[in-house]
Structures are given as structure tokens and as C-alpha cells.
PDB file of N, CA and C in Angstrom:
ATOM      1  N   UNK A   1       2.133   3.583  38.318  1.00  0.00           N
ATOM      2  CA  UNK A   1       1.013   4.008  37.497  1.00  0.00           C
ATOM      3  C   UNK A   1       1.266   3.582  36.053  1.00  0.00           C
ATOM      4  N   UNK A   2       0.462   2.879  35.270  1.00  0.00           N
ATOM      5  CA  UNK A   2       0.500   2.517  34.155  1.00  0.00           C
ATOM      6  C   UNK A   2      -0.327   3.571  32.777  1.00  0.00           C
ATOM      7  N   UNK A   3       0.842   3.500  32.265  1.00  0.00           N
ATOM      8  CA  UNK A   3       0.497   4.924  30.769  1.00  0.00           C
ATOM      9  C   UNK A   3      -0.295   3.962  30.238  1.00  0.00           C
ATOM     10  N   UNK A   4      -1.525   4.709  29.197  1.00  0.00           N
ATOM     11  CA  UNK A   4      -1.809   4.178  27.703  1.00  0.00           C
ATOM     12  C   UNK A   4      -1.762   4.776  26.926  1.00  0.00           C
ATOM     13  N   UNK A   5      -0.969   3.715  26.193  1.00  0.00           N
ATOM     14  CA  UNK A   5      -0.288   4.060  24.831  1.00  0.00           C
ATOM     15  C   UNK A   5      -0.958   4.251  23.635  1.00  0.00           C
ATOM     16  N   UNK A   6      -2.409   4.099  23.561  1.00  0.00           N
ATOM     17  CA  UNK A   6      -3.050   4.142  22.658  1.00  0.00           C
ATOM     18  C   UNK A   6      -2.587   5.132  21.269  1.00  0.00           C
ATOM     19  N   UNK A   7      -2.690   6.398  21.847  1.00  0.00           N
ATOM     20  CA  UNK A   7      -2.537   7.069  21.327  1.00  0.00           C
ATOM     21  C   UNK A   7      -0.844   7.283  20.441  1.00  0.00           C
ATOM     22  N   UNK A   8       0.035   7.126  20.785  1.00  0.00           N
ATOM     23  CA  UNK A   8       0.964   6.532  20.584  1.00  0.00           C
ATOM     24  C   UNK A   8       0.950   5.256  19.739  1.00  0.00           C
ATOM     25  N   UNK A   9       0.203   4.593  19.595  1.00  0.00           N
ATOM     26  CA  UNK A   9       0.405   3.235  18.986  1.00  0.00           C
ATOM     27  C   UNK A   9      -0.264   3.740  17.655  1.00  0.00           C
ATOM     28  N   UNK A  10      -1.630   4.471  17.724  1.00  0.00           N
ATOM     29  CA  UNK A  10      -1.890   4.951  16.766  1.00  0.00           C
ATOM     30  C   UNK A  10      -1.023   5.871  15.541  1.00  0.00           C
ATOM     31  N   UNK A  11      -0.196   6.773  16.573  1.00  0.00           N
ATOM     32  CA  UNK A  11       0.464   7.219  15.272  1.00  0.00           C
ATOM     33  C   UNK A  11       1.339   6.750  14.578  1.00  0.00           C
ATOM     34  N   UNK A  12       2.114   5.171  15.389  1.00  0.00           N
ATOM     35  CA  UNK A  12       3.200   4.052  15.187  1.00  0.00           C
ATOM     36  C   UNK A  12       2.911   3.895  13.616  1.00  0.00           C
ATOM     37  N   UNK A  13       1.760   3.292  13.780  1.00  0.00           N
ATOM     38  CA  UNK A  13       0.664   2.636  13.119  1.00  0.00           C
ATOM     39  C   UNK A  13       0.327   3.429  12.055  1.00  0.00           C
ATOM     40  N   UNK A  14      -0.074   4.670  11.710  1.00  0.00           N
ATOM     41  CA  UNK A  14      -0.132   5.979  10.871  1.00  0.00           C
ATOM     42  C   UNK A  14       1.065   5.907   9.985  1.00  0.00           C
ATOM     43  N   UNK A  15       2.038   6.063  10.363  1.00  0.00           N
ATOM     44  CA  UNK A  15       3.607   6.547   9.981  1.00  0.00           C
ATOM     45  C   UNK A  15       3.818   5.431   9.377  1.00  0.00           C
ATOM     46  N   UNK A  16       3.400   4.216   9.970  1.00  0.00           N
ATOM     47  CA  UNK A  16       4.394   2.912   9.258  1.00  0.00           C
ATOM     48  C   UNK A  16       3.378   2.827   7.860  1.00  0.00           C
ATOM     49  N   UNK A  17       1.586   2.553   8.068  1.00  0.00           N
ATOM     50  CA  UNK A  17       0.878   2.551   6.916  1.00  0.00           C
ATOM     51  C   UNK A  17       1.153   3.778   5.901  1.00  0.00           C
ATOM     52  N   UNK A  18       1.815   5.376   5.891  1.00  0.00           N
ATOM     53  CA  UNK A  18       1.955   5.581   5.134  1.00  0.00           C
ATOM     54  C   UNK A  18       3.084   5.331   4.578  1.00  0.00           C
ATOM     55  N   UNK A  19       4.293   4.668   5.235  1.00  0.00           N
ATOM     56  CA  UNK A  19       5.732   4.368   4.697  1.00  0.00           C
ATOM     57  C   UNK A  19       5.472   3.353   3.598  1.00  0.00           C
ATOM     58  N   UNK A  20       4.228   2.200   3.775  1.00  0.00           N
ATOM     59  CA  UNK A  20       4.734   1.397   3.242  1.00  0.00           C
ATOM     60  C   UNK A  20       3.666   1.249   1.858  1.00  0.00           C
ATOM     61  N   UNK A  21       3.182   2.399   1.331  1.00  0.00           N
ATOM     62  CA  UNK A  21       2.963   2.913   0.085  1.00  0.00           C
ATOM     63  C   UNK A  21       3.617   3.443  -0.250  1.00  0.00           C
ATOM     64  N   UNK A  22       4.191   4.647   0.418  1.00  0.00           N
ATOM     65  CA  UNK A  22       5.052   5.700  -0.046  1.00  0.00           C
ATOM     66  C   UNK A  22       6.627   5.355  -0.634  1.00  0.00           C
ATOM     67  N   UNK A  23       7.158   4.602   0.415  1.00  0.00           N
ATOM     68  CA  UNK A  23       8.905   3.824  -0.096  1.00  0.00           C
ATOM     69  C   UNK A  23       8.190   2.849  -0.946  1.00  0.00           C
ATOM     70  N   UNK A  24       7.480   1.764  -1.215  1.00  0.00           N
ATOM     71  CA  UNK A  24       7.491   1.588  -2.307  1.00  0.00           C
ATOM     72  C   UNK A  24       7.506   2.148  -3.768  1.00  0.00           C
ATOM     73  N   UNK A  25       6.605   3.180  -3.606  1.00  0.00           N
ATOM     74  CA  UNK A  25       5.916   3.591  -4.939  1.00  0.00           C
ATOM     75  C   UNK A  25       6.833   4.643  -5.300  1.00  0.00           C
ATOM     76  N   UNK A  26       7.952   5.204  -4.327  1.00  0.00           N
ATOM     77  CA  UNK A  26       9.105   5.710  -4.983  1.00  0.00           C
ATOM     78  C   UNK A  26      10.061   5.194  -5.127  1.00  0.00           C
ATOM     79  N   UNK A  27      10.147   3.649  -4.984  1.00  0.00           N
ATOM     80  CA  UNK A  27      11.277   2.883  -5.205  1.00  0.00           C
ATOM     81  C   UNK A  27      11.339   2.643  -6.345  1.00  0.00           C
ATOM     82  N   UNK A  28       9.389   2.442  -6.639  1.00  0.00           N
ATOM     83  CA  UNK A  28       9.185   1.750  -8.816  1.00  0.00           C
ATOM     84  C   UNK A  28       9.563   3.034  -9.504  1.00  0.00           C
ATOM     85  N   UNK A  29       9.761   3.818  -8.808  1.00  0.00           N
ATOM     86  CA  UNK A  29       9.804   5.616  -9.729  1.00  0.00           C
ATOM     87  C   UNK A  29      10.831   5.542  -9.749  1.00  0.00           C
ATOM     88  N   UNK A  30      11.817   6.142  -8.545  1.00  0.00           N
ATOM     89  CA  UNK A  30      13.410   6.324  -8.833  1.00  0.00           C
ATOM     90  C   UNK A  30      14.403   5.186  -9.236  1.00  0.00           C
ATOM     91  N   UNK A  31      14.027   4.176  -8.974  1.00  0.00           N
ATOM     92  CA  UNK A  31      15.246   2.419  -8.889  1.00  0.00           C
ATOM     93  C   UNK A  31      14.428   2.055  -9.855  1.00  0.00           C
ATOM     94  N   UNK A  32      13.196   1.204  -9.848  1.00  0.00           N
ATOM     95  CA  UNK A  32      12.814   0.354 -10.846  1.00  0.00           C
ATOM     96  C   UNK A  32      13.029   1.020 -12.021  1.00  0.00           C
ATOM     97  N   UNK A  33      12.096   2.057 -11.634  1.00  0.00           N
ATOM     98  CA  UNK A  33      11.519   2.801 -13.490  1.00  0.00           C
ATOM     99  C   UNK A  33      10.204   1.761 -13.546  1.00  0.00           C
ATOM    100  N   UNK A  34       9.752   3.143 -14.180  1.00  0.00           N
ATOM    101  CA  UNK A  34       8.445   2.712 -15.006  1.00  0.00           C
ATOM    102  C   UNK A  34       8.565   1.435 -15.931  1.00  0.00           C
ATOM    103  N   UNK A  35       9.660   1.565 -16.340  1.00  0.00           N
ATOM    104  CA  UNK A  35      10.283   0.218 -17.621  1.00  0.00           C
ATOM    105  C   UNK A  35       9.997  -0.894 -16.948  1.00  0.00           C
ATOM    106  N   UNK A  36      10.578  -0.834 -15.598  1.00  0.00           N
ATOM    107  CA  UNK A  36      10.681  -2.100 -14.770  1.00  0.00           C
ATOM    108  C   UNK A  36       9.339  -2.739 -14.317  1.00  0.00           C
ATOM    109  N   UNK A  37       8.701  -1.463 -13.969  1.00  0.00           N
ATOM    110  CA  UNK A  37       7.269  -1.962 -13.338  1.00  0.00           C
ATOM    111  C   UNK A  37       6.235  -2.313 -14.648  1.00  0.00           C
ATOM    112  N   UNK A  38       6.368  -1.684 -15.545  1.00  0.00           N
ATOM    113  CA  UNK A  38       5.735  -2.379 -17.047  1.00  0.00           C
ATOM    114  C   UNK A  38       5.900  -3.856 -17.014  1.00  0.00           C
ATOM    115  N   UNK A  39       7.812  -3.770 -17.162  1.00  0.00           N
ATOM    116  CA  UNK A  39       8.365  -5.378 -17.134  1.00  0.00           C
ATOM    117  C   UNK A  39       7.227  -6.387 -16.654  1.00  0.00           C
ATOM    118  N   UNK A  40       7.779  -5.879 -15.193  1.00  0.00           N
ATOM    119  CA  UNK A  40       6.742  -7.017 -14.186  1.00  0.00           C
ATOM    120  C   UNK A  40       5.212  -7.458 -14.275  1.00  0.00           C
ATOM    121  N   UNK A  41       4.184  -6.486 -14.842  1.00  0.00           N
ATOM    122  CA  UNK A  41       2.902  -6.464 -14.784  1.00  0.00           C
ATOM    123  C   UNK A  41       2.922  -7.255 -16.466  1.00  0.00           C
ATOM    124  N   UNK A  42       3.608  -7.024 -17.158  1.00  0.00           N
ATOM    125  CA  UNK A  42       3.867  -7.598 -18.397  1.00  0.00           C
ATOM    126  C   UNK A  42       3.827  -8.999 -18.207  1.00  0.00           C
ATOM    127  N   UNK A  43       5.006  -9.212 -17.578  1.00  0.00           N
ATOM    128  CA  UNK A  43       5.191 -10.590 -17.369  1.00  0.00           C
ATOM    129  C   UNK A  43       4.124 -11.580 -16.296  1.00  0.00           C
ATOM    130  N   UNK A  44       3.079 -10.196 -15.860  1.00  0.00           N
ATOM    131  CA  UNK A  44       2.235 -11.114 -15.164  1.00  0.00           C
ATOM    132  C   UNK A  44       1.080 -11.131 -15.589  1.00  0.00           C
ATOM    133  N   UNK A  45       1.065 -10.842 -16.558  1.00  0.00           N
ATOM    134  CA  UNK A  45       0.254 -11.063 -17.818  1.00  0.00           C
ATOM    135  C   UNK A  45      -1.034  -9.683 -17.843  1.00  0.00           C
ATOM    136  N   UNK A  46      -0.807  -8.685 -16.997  1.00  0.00           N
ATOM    137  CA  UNK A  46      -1.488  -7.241 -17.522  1.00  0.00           C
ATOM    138  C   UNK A  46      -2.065  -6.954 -18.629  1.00  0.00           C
ATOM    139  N   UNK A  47      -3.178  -6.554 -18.732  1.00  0.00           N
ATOM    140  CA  UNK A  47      -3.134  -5.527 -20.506  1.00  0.00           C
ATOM    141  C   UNK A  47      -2.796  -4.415 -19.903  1.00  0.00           C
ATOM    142  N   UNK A  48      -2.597  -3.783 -20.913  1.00  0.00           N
ATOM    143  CA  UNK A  48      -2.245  -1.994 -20.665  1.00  0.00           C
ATOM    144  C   UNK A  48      -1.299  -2.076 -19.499  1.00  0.00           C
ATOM    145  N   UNK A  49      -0.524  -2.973 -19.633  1.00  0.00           N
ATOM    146  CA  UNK A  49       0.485  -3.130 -18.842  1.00  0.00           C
ATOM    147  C   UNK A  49       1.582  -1.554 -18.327  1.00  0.00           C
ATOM    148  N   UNK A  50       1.645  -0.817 -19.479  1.00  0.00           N
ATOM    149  CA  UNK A  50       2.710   0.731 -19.469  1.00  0.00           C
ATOM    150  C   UNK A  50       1.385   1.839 -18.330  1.00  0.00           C
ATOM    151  N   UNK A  51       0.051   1.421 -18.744  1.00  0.00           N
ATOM    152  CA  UNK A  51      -0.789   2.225 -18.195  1.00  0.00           C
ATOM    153  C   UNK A  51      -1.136   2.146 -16.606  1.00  0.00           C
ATOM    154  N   UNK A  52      -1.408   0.624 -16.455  1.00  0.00           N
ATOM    155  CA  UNK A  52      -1.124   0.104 -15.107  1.00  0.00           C
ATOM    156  C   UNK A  52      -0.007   0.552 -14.263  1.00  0.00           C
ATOM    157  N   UNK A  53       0.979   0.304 -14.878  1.00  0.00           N
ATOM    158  CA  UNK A  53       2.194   0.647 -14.382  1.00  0.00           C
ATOM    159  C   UNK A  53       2.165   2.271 -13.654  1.00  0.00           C
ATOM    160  N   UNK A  54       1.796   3.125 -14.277  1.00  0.00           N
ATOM    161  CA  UNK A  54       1.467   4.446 -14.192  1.00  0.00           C
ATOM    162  C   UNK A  54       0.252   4.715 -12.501  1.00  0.00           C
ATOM    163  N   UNK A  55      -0.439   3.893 -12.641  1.00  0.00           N
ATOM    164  CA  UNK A  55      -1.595   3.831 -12.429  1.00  0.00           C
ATOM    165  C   UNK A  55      -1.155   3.342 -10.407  1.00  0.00           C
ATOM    166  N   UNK A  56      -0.449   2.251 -10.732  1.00  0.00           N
ATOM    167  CA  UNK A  56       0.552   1.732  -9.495  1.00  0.00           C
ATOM    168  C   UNK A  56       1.426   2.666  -8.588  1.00  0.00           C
ATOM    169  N   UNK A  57       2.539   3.040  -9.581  1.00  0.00           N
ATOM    170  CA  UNK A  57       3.000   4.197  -8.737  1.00  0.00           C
ATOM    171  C   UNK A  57       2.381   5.522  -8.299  1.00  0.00           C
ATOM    172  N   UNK A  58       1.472   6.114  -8.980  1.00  0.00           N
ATOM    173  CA  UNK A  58       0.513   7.054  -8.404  1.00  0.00           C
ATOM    174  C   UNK A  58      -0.408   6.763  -7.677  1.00  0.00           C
ATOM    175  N   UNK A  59      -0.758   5.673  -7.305  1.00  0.00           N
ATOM    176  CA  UNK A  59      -1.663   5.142  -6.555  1.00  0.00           C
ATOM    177  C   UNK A  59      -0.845   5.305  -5.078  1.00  0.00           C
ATOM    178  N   UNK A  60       0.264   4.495  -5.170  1.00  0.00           N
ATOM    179  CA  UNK A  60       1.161   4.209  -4.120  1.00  0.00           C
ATOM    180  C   UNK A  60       1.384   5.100  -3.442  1.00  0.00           C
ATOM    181  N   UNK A  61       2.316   6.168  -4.250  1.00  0.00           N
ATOM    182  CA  UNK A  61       2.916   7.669  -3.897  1.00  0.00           C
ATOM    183  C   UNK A  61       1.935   8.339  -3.109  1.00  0.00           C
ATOM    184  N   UNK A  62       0.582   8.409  -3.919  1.00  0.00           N
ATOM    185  CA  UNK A  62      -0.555   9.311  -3.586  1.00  0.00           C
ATOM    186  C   UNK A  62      -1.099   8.971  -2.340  1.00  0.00           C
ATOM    187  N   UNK A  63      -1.302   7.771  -1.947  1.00  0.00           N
ATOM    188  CA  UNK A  63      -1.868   7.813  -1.140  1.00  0.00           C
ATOM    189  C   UNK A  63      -0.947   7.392   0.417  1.00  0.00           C
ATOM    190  N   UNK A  64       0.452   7.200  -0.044  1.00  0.00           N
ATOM    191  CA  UNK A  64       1.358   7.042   1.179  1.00  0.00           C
ATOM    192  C   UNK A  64       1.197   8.549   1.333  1.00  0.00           C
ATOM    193  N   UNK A  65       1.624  10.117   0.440  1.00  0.00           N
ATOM    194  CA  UNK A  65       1.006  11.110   1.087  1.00  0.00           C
ATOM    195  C   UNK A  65       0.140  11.555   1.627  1.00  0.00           C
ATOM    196  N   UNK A  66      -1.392  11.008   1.048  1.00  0.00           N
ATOM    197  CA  UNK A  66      -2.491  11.495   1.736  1.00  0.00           C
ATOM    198  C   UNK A  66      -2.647  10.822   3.021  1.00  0.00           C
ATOM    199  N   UNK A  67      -2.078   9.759   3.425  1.00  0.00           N
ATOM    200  CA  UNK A  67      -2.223   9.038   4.394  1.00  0.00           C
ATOM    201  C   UNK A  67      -1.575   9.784   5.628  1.00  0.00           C
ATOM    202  N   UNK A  68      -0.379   9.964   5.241  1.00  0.00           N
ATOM    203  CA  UNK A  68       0.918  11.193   5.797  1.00  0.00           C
ATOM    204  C   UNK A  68       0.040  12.505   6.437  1.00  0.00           C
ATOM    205  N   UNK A  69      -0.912  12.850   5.231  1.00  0.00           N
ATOM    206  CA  UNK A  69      -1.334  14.302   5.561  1.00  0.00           C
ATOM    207  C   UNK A  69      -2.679  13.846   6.302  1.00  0.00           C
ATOM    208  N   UNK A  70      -3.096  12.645   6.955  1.00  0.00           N
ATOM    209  CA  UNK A  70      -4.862  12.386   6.878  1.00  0.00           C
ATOM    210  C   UNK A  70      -5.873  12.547   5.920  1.00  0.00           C
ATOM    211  N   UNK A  71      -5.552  12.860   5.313  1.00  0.00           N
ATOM    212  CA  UNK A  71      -6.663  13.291   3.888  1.00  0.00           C
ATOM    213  C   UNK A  71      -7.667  12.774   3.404  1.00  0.00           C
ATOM    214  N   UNK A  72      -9.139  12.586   4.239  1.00  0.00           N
ATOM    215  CA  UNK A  72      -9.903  11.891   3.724  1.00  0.00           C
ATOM    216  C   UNK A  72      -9.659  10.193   3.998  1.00  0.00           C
ATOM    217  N   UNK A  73      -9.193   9.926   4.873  1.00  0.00           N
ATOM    218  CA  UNK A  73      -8.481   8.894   5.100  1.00  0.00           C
ATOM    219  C   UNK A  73      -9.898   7.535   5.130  1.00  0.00           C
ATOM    220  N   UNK A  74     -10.758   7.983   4.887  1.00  0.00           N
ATOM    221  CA  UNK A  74     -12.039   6.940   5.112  1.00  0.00           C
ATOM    222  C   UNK A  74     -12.140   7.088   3.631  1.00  0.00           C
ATOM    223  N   UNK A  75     -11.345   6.958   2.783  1.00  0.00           N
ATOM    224  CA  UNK A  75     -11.690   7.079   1.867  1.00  0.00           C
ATOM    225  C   UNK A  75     -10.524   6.349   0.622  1.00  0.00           C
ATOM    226  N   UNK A  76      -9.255   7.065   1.428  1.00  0.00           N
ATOM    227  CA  UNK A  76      -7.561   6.954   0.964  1.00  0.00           C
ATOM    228  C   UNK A  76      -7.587   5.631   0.930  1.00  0.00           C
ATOM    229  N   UNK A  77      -8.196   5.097   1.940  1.00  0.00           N
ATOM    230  CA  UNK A  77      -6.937   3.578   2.306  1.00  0.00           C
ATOM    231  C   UNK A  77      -7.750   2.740   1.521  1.00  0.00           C
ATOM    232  N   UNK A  78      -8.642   2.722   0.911  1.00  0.00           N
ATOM    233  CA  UNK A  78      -9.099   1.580  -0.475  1.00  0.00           C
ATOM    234  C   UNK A  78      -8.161   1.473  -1.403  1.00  0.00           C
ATOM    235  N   UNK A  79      -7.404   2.570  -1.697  1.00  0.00           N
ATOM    236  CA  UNK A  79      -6.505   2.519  -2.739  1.00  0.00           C
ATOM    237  C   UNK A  79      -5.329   1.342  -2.112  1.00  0.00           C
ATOM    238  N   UNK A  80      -4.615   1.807  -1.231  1.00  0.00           N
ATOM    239  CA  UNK A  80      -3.672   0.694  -0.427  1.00  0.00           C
ATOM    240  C   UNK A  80      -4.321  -0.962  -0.258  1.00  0.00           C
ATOM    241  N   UNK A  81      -5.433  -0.740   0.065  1.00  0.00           N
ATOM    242  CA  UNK A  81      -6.021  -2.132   0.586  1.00  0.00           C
ATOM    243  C   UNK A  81      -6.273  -2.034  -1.154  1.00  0.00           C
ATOM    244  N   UNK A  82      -6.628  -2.163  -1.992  1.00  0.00           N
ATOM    245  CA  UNK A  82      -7.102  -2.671  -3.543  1.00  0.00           C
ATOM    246  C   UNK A  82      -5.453  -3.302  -3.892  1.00  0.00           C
ATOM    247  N   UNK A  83      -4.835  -2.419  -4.032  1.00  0.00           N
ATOM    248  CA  UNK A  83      -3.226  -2.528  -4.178  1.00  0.00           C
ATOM    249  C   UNK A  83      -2.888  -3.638  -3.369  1.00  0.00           C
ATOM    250  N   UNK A  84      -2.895  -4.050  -2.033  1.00  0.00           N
ATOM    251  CA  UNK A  84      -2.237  -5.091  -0.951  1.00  0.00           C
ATOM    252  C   UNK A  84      -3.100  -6.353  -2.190  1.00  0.00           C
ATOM    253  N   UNK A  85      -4.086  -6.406  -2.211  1.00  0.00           N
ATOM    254  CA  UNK A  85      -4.871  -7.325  -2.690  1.00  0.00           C
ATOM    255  C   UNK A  85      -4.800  -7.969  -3.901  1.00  0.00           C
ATOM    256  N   UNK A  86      -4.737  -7.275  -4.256  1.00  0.00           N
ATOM    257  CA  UNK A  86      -4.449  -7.649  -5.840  1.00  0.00           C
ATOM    258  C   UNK A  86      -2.759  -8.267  -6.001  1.00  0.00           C
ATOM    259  N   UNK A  87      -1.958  -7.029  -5.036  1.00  0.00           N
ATOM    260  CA  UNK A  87      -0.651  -8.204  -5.309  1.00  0.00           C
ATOM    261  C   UNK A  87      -0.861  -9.594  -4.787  1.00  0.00           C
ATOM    262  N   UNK A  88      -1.773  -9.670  -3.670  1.00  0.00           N
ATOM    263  CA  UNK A  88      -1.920 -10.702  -2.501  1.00  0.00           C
ATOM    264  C   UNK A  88      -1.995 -12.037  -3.714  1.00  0.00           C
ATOM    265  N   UNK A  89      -2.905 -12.044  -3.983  1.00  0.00           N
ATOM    266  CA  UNK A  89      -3.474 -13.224  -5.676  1.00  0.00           C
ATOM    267  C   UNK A  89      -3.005 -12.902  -6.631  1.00  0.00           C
ATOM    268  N   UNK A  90      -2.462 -11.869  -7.300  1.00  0.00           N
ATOM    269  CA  UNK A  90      -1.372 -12.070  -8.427  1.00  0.00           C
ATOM    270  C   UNK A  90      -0.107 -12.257  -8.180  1.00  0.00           C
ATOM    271  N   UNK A  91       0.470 -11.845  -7.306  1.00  0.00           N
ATOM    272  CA  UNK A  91       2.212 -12.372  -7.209  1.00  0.00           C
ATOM    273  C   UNK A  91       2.288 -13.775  -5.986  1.00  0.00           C
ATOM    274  N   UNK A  92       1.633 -13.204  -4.477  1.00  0.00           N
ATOM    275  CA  UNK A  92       2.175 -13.775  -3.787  1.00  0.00           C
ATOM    276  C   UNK A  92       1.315 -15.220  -3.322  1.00  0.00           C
ATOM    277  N   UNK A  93       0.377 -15.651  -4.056  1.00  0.00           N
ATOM    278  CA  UNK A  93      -0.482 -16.721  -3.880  1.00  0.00           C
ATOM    279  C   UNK A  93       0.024 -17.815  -3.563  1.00  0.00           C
ATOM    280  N   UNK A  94      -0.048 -18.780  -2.681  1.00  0.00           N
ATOM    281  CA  UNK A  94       0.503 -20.006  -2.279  1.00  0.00           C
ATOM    282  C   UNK A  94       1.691 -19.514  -1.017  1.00  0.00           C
ATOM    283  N   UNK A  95       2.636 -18.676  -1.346  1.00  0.00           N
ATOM    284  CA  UNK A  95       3.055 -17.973  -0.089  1.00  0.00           C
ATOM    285  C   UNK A  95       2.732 -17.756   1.289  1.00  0.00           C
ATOM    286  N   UNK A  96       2.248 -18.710   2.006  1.00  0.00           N
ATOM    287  CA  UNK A  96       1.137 -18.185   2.635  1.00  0.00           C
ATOM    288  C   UNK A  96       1.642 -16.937   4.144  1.00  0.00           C
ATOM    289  N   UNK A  97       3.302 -17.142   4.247  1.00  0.00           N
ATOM    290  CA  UNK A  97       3.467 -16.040   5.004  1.00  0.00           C
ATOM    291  C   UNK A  97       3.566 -14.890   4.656  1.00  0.00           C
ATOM    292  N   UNK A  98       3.582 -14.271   3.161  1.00  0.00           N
ATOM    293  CA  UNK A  98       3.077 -13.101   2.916  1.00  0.00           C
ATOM    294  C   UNK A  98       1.759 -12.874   2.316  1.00  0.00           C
ATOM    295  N   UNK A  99       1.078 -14.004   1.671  1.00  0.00           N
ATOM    296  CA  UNK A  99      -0.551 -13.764   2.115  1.00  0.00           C
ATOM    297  C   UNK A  99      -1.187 -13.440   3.242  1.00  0.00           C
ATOM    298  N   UNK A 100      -0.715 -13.898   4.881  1.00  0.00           N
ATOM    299  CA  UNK A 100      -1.129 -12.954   5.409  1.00  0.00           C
ATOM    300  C   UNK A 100      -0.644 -12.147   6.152  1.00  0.00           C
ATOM    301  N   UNK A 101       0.503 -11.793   6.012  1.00  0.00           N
ATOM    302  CA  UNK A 101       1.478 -10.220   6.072  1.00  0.00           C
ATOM    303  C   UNK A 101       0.703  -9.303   5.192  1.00  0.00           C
ATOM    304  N   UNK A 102       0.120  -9.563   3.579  1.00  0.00           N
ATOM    305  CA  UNK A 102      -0.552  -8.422   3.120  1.00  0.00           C
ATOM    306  C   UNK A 102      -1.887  -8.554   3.402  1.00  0.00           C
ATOM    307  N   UNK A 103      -2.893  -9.359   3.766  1.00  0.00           N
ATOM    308  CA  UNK A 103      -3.984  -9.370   4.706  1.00  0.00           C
ATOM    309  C   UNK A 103      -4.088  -8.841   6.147  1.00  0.00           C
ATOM    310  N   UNK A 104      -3.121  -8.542   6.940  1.00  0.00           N
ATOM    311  CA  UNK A 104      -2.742  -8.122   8.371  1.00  0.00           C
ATOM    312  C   UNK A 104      -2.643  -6.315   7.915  1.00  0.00           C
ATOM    313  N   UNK A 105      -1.847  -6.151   6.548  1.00  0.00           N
ATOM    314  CA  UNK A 105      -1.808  -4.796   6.327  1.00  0.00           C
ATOM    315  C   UNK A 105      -3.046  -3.920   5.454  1.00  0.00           C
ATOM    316  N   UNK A 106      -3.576  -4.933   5.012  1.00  0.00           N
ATOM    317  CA  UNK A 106      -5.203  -4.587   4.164  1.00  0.00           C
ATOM    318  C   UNK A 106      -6.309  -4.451   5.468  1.00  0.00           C
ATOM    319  N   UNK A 107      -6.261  -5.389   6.689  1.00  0.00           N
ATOM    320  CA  UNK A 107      -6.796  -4.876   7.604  1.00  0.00           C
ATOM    321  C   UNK A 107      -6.689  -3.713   8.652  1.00  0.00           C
ATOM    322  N   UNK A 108      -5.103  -3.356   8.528  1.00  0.00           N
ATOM    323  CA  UNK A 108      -4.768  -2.071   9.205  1.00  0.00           C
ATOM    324  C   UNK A 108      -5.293  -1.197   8.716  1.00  0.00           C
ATOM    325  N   UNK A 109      -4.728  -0.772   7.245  1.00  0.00           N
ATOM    326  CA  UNK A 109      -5.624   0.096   6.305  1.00  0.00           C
ATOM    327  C   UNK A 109      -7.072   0.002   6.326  1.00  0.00           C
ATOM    328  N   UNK A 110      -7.591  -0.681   6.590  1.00  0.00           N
ATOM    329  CA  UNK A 110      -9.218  -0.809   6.864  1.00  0.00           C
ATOM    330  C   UNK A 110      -9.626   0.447   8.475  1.00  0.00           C
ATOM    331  N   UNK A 111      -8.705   0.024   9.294  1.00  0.00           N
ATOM    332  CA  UNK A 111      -8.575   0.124  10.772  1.00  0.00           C
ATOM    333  C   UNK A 111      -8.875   1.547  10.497  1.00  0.00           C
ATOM    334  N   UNK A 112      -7.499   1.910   9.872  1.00  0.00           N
ATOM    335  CA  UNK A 112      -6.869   3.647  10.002  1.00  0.00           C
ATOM    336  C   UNK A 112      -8.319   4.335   9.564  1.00  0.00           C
ATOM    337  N   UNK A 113      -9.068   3.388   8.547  1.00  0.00           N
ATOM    338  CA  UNK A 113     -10.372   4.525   7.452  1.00  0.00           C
ATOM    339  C   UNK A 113     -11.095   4.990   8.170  1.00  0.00           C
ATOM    340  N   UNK A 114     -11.150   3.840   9.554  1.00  0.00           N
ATOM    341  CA  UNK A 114     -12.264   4.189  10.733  1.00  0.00           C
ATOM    342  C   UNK A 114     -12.328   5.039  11.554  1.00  0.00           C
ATOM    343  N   UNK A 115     -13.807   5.974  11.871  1.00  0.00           N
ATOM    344  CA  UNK A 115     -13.120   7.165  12.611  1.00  0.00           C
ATOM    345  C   UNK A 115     -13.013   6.643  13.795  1.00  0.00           C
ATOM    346  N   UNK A 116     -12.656   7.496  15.028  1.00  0.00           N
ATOM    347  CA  UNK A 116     -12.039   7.217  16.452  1.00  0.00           C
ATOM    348  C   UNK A 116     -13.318   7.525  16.744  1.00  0.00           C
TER     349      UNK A 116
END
């Protein structure tokens, strides 16, 4: 007799999309620092580069929790997918195996918003 895993794959899928806001956006908090993530958006030519910066890790944090907790989740995962995107054409452009590694994860986040 063959199981489906659906349900199971779904929460795979749940857990990993909120990990991979959440370990980031406390990596720029506790390891980088705010300094660091300024640095970077600085150097990638940002205005309000210190504000952005701010703006990034609470974005990240926030919504790897709300994602964690379901929270409005048709709603949450724009923040992640805006975020995948924007790094997608400001850092990783020409890359094209993590252009679409963060396109594969801007469409998951799309997936999760959808109800069942």
C-alpha cells in the first residue's frame, strides 16, 4: 500500500521556508551586525543604506516567525518573495544558478500564501 506524503511534504516545505528567513536575518543581527549589513547595501549602492539595513533584518526575522507561527501567511510571504527578488538583481545577477535557486524559493513562498 502506498502512503501520501503530501501532507508531510507540506510541512518539509513550511519549516525549511521559514528557516531560510529566519537563520538569515539572525545571522545579519548576531554575526554580521547591523554595521555589516549597512556595509553591504552601502557598497551596493543603497540610499538610507543604515535604514534599509534595519528594514532587512526585520523583515527577515519577522516573517521567518510569522511563517513559523502561519500568520496570515497569504499575506507574510510577499515580504520573503520582495526580499528573494531584489537580492535576485542586485547581488546575484548573471549567476544564473542562484538566480534560479532564489526564483524556485520566491515561487515556494508564492505556493505556501495559497490556501489548501
Amino acid at each position: 500500500m502506498e502512503k501520501n506524503f503530501k501532507k508531510e511534504a507540506k510541512v518539509v516545505s513550511w519549516v525549511l521556508l521559514g528557516l531560510l528567513m529566519l537563520v538569515p536575518g539572525l545571522t545579519k543581527l548576531f554575526v554580521s551586525g547591523v554595521g555589516g549589513v549597512t556595509g553591504m547595501l552601502t557598497g551596493m549602492g543603497f540610499p538610507a543604506a543604515a535604514f534599509f539595513a534595519w528594514v532587512l533584518i526585520i523583515g527577515e526575522i519577522g516573517s521567518g516567525v510569522a511563517i513559523f507561527a502561519r500568520w496570515k501567511l497569504k499575506y507574510v510571504v510577499y515580504i520573503p518573495m520582495i526580499i528573494l527578488l531584489v537580492a535576485t538583481f542586485a547581488v546575484h545577477w548573471g549567476n544564473w544558478s542562484n538566480v534560479l535557486l532564489h526564483l524556485v524559493a520566491v515561487s515556494s513562498y508564492w505556493l505556501l500564501g495559497q490556501k489548501d
